[in-house]
PDB file of N, CA and C in Angstrom:
ATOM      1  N   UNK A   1       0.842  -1.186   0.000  1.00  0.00           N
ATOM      2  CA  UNK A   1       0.000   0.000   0.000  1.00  0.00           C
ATOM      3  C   UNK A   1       0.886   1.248   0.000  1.00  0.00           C
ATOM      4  N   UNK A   2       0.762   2.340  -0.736  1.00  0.00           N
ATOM      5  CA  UNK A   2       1.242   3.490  -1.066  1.00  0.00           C
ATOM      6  C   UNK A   2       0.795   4.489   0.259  1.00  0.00           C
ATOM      7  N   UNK A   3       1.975   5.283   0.612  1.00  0.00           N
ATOM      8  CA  UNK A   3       1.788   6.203   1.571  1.00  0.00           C
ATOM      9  C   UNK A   3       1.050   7.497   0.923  1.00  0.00           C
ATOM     10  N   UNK A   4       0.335   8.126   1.904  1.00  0.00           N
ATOM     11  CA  UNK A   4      -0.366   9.319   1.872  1.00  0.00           C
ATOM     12  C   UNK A   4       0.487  10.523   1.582  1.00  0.00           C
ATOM     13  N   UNK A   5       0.502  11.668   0.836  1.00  0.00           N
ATOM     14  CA  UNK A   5       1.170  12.642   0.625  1.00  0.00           C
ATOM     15  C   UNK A   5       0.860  13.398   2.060  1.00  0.00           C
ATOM     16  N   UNK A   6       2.015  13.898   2.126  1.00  0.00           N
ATOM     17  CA  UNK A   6       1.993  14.903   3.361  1.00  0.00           C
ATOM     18  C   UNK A   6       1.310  15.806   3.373  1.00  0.00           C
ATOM     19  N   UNK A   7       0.610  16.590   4.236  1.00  0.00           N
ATOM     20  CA  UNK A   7       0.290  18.327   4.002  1.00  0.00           C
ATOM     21  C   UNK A   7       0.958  18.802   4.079  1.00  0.00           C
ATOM     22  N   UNK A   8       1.737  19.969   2.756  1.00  0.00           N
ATOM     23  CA  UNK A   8       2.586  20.734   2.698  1.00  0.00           C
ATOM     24  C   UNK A   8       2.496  22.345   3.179  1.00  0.00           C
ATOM     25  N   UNK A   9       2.653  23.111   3.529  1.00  0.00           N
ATOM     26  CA  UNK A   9       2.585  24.436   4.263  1.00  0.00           C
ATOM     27  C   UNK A   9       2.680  25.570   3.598  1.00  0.00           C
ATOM     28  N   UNK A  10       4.003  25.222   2.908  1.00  0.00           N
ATOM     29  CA  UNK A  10       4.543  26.578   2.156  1.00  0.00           C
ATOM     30  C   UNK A  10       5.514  25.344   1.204  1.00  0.00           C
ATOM     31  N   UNK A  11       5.913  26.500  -0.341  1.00  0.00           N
ATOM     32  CA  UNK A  11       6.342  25.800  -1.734  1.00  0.00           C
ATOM     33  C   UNK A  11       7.923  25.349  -0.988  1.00  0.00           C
ATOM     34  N   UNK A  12       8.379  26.145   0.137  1.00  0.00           N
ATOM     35  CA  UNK A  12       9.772  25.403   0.847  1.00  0.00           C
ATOM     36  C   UNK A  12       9.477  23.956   1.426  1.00  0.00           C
ATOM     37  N   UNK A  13       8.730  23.912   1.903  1.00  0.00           N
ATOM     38  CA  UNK A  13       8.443  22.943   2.728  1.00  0.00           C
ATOM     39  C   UNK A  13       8.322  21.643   1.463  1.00  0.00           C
ATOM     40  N   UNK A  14       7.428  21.968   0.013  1.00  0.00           N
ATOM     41  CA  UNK A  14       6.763  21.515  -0.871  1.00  0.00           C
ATOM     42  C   UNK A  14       8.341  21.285  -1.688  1.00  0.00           C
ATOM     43  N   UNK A  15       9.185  22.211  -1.686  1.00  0.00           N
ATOM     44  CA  UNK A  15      10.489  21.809  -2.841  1.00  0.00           C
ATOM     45  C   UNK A  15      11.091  20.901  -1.888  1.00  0.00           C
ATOM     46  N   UNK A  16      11.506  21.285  -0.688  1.00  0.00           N
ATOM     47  CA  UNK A  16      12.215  19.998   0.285  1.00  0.00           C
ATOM     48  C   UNK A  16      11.751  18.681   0.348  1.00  0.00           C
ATOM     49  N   UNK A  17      10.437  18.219   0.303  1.00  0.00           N
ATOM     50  CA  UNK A  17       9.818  17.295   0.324  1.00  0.00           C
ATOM     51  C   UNK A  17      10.138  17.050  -1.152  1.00  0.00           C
ATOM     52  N   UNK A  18      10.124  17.041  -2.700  1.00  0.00           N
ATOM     53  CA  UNK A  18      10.207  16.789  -3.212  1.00  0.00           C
ATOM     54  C   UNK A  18      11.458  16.021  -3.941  1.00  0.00           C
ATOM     55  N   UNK A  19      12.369  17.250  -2.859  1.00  0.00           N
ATOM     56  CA  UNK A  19      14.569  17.277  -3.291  1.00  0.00           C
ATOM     57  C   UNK A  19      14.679  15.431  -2.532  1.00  0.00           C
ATOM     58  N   UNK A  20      13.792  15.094  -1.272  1.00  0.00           N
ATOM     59  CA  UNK A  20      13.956  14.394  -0.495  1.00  0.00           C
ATOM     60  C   UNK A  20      13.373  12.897  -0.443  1.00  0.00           C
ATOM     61  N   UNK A  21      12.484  13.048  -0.967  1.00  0.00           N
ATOM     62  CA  UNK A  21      11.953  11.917  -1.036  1.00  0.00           C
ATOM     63  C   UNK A  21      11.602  10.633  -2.191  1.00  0.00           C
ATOM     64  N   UNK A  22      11.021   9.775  -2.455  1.00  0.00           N
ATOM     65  CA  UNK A  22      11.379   9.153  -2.985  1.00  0.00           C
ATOM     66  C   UNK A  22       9.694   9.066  -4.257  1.00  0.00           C
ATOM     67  N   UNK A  23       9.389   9.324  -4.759  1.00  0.00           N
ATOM     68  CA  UNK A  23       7.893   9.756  -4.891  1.00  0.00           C
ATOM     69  C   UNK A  23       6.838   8.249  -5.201  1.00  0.00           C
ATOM     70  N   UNK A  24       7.326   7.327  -5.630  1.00  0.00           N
ATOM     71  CA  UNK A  24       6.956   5.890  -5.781  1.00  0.00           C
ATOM     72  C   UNK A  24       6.541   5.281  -5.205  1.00  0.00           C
ATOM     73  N   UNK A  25       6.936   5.763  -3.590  1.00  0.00           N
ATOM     74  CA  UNK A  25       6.169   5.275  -2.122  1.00  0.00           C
ATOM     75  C   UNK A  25       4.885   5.685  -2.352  1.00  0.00           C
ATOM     76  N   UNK A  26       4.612   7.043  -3.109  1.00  0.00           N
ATOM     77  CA  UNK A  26       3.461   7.279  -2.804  1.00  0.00           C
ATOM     78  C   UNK A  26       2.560   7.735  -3.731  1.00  0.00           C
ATOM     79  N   UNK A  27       1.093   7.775  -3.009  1.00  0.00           N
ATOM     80  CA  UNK A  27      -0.161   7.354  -4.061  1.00  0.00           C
ATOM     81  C   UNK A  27      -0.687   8.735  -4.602  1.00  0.00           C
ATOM     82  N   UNK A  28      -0.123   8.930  -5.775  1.00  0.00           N
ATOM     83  CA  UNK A  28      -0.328  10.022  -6.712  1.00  0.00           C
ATOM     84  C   UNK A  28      -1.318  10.239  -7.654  1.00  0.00           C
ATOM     85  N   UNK A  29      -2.626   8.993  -7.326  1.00  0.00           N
ATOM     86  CA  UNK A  29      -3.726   8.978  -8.200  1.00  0.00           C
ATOM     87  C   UNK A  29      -4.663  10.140  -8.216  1.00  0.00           C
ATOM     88  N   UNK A  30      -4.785  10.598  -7.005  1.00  0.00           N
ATOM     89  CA  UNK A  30      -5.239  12.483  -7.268  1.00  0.00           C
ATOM     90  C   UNK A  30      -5.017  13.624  -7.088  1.00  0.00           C
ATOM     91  N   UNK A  31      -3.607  13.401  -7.411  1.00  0.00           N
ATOM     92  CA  UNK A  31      -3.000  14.502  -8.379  1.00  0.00           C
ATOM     93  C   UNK A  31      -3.933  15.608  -9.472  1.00  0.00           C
ATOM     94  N   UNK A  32      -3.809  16.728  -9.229  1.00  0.00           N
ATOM     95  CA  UNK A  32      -4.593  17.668 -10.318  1.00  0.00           C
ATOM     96  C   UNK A  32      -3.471  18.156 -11.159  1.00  0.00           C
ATOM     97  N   UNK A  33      -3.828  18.213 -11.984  1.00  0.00           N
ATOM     98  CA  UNK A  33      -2.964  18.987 -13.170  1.00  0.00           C
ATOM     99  C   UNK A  33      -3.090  20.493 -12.110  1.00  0.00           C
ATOM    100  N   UNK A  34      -1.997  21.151 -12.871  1.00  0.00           N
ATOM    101  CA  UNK A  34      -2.014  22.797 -12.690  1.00  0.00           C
ATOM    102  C   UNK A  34      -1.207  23.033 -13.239  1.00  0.00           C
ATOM    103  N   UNK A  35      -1.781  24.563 -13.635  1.00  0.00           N
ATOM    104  CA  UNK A  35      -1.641  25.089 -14.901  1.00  0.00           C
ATOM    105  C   UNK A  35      -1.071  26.646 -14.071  1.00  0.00           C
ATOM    106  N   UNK A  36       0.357  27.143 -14.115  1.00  0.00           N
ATOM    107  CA  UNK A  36       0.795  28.255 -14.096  1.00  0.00           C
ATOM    108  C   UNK A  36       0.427  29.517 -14.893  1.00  0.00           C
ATOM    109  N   UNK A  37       0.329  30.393 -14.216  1.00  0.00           N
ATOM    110  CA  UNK A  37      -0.483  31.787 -15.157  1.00  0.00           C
ATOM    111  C   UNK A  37       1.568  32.360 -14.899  1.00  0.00           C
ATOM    112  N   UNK A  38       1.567  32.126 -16.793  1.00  0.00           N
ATOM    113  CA  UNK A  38       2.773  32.823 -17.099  1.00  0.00           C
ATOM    114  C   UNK A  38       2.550  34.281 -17.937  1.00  0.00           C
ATOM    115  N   UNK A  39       1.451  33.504 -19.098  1.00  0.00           N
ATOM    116  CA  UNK A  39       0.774  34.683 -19.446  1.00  0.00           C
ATOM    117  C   UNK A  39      -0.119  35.926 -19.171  1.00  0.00           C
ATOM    118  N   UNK A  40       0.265  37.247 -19.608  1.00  0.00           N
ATOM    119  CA  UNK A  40      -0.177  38.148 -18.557  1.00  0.00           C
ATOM    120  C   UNK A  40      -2.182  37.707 -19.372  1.00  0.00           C
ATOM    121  N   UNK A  41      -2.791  38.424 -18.606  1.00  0.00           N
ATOM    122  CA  UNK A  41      -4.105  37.891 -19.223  1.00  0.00           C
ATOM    123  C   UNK A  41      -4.618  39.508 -19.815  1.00  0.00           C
ATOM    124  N   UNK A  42      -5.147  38.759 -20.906  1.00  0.00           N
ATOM    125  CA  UNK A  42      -5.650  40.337 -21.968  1.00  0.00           C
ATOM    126  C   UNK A  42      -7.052  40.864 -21.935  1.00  0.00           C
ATOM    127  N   UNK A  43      -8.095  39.983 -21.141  1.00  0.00           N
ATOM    128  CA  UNK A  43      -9.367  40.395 -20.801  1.00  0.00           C
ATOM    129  C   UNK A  43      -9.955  40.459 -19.689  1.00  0.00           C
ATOM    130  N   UNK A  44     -10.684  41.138 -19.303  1.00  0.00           N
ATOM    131  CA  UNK A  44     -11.212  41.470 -18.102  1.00  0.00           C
ATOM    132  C   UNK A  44     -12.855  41.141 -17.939  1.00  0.00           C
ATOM    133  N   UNK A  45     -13.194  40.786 -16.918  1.00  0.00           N
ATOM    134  CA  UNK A  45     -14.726  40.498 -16.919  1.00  0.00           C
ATOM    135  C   UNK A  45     -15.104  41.366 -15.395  1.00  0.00           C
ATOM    136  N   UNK A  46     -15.984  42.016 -15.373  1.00  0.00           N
ATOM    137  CA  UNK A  46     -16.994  42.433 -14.738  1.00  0.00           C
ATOM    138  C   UNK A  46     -18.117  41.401 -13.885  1.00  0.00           C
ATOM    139  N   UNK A  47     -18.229  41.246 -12.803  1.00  0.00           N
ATOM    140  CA  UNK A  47     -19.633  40.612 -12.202  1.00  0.00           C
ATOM    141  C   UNK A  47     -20.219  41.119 -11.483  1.00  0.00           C
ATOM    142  N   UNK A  48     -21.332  41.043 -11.534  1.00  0.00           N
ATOM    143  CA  UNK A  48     -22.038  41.442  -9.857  1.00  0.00           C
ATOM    144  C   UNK A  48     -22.444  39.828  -9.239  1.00  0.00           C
ATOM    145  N   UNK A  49     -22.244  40.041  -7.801  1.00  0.00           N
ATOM    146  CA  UNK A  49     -22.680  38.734  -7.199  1.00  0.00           C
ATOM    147  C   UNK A  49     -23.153  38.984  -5.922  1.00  0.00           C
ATOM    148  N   UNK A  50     -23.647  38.197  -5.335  1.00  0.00           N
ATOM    149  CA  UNK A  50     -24.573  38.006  -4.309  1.00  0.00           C
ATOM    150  C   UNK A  50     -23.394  38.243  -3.254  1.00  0.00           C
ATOM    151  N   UNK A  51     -23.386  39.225  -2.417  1.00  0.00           N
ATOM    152  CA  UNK A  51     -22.093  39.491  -1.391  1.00  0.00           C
ATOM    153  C   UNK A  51     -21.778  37.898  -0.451  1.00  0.00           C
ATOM    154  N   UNK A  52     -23.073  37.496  -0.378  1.00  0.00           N
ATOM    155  CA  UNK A  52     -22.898  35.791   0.313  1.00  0.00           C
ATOM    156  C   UNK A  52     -21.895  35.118  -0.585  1.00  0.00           C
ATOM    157  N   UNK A  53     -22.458  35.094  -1.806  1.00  0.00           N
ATOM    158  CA  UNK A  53     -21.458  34.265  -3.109  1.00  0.00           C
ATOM    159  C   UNK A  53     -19.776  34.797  -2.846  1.00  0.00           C
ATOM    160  N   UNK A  54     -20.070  36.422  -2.835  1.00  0.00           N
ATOM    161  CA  UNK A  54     -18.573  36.447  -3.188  1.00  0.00           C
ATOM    162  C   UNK A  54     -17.506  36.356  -1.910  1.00  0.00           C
ATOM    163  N   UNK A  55     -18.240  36.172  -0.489  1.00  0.00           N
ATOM    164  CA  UNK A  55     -17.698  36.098   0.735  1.00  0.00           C
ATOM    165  C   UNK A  55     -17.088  35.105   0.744  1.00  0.00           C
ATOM    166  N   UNK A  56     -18.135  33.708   0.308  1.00  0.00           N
ATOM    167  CA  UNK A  56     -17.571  32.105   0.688  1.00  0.00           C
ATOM    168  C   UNK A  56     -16.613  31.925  -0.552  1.00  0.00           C
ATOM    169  N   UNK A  57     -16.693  32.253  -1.624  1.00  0.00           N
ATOM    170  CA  UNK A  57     -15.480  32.387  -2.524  1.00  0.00           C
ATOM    171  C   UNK A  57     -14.075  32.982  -2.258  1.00  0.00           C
ATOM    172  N   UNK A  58     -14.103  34.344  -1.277  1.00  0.00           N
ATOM    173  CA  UNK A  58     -13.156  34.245  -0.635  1.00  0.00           C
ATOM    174  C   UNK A  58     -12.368  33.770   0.113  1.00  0.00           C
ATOM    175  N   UNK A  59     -13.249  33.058   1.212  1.00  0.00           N
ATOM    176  CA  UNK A  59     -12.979  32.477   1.820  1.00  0.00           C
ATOM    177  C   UNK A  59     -12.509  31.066   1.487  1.00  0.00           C
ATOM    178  N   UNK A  60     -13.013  30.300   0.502  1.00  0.00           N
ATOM    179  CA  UNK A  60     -12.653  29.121   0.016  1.00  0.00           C
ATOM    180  C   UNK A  60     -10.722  29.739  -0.612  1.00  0.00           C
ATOM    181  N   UNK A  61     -10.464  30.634  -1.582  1.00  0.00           N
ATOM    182  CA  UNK A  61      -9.352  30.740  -1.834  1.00  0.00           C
ATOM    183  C   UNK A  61      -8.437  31.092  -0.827  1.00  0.00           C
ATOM    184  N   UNK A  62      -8.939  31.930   0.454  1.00  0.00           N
ATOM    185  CA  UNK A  62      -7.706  31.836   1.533  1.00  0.00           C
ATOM    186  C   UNK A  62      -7.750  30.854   1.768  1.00  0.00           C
ATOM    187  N   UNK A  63      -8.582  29.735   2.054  1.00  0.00           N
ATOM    188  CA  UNK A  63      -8.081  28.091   2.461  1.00  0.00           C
ATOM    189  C   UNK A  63      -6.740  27.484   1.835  1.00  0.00           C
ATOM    190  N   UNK A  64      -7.521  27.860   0.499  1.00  0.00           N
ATOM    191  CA  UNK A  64      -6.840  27.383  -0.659  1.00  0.00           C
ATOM    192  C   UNK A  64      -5.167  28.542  -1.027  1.00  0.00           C
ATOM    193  N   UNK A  65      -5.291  28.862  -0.040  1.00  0.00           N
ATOM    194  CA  UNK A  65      -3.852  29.956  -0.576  1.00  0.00           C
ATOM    195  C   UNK A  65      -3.461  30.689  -1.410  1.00  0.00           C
ATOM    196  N   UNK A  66      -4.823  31.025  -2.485  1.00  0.00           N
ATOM    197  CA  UNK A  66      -4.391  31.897  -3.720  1.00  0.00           C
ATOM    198  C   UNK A  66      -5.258  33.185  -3.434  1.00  0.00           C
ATOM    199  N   UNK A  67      -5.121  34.219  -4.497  1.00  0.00           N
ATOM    200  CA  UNK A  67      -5.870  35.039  -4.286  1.00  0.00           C
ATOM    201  C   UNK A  67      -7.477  34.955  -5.100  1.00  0.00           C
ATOM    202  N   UNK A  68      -8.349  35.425  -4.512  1.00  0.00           N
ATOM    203  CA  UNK A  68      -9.702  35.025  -4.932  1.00  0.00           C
ATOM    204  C   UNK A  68     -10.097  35.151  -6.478  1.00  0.00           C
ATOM    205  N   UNK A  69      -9.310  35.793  -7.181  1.00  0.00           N
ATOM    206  CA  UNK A  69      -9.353  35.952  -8.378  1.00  0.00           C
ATOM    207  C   UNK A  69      -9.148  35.197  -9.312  1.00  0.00           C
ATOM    208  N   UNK A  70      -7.772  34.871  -8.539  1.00  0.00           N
ATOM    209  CA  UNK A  70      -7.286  33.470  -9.050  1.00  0.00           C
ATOM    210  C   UNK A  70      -7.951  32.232  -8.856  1.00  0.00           C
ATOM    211  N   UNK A  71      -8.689  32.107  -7.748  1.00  0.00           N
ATOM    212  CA  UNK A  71      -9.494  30.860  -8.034  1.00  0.00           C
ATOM    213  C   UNK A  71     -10.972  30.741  -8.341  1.00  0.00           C
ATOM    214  N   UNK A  72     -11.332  32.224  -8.814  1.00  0.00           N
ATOM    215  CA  UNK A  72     -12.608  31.940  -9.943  1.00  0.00           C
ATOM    216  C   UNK A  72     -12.410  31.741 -11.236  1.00  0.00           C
ATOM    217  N   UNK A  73     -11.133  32.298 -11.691  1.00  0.00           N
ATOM    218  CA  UNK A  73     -10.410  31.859 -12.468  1.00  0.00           C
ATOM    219  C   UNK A  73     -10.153  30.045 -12.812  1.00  0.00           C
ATOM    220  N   UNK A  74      -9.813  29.586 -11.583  1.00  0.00           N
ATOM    221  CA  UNK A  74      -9.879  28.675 -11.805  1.00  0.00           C
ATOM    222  C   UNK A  74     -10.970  27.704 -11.820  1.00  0.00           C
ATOM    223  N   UNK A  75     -12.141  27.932 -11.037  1.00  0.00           N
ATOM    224  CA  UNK A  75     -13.446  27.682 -10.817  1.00  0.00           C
ATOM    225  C   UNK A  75     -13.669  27.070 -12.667  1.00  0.00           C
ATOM    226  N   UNK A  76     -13.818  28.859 -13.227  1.00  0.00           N
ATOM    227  CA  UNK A  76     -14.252  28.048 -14.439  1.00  0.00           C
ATOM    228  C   UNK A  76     -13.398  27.962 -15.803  1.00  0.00           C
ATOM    229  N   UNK A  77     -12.022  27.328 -15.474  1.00  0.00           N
ATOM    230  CA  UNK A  77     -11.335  26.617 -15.928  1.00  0.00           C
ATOM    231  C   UNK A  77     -11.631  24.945 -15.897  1.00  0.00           C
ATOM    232  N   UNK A  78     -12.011  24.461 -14.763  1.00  0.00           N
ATOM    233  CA  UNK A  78     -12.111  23.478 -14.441  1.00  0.00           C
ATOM    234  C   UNK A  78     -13.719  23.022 -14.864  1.00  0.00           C
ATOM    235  N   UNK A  79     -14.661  24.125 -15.065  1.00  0.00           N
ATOM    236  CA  UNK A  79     -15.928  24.090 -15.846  1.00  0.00           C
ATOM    237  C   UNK A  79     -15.958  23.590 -17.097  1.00  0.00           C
ATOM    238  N   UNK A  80     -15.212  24.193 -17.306  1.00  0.00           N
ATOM    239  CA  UNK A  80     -15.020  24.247 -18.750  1.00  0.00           C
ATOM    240  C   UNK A  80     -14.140  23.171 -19.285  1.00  0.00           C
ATOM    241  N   UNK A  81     -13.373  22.548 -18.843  1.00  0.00           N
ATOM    242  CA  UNK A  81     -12.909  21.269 -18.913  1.00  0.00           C
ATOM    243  C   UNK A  81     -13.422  20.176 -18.871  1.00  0.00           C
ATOM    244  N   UNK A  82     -14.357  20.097 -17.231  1.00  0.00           N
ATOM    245  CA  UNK A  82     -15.283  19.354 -17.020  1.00  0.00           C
ATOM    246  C   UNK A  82     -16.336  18.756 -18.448  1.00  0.00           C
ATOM    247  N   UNK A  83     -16.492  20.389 -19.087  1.00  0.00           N
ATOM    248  CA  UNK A  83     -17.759  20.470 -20.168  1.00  0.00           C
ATOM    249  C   UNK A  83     -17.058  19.795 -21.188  1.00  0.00           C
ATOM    250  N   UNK A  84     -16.270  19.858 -21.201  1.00  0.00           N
ATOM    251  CA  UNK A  84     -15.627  19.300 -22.608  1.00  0.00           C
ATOM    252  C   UNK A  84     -15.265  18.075 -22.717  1.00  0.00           C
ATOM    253  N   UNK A  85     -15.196  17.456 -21.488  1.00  0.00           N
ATOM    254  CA  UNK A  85     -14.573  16.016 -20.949  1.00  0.00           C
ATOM    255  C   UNK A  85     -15.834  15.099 -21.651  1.00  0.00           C
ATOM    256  N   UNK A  86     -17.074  15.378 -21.746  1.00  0.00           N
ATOM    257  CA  UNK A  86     -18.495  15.318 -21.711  1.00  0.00           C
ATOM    258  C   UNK A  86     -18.855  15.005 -23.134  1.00  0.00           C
TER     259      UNK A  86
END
C-alpha cells in the first residue's frame, strides 16, 4: 500500500519534500494537473454577485492559498474542462 502525501505548508516545505523523497512510495492517483499563469491575461470580466457568493469564494481561496481571483479563475477553468470532458 502506497503512503499518503503529506500536508505541505509553504512551496519550501513543498520543494524539500520533493529534493527528499522518494515519490513511488506514494499514491499520486489524485494529483490535479495545474496550470501556471505565465501569461499576462488580456481580458477582463466584470460581475455582480450576491455578497454571500462572493464572501464564501473568498474564503474558500484563503483556504486554498491563492488570491480570490485566481481561483474563480480557476473555478471556471475546471468548468469548462469538465464540459468538454463530456
Amino acid at each position: 500500500m502506497k503512503k499518503k502525501l503529506p500536508k505541505l505548508q509553504s512551496d519550501a516545505e513543498a520543494e524539500a519534500f520533493v529534493a527528499n523523497a522518494d515519490l513511488t512510495d506514494y499514491d499520486l492517483s489524485g494529483m490535479l494537473t495545474m496550470q501556471f499563469e505565465m501569461k499576462p491575461k488580456d481580458k477582463s470580466v466584470n460581475l455582480r454577485l450576491p455578497e454571500q457568493l462572493l464572501s464564501a469564494v473568498r474564503q474558500q481561496a484563503k483556504a486554498a492559498g491563492i488570491p480570490y481571483q485566481r481561483y474563480i479563475r480557476m473555478a471556471l477553468e475546471q468548468a469548462v474542462q469538465k464540459q468538454a470532458k463530456r
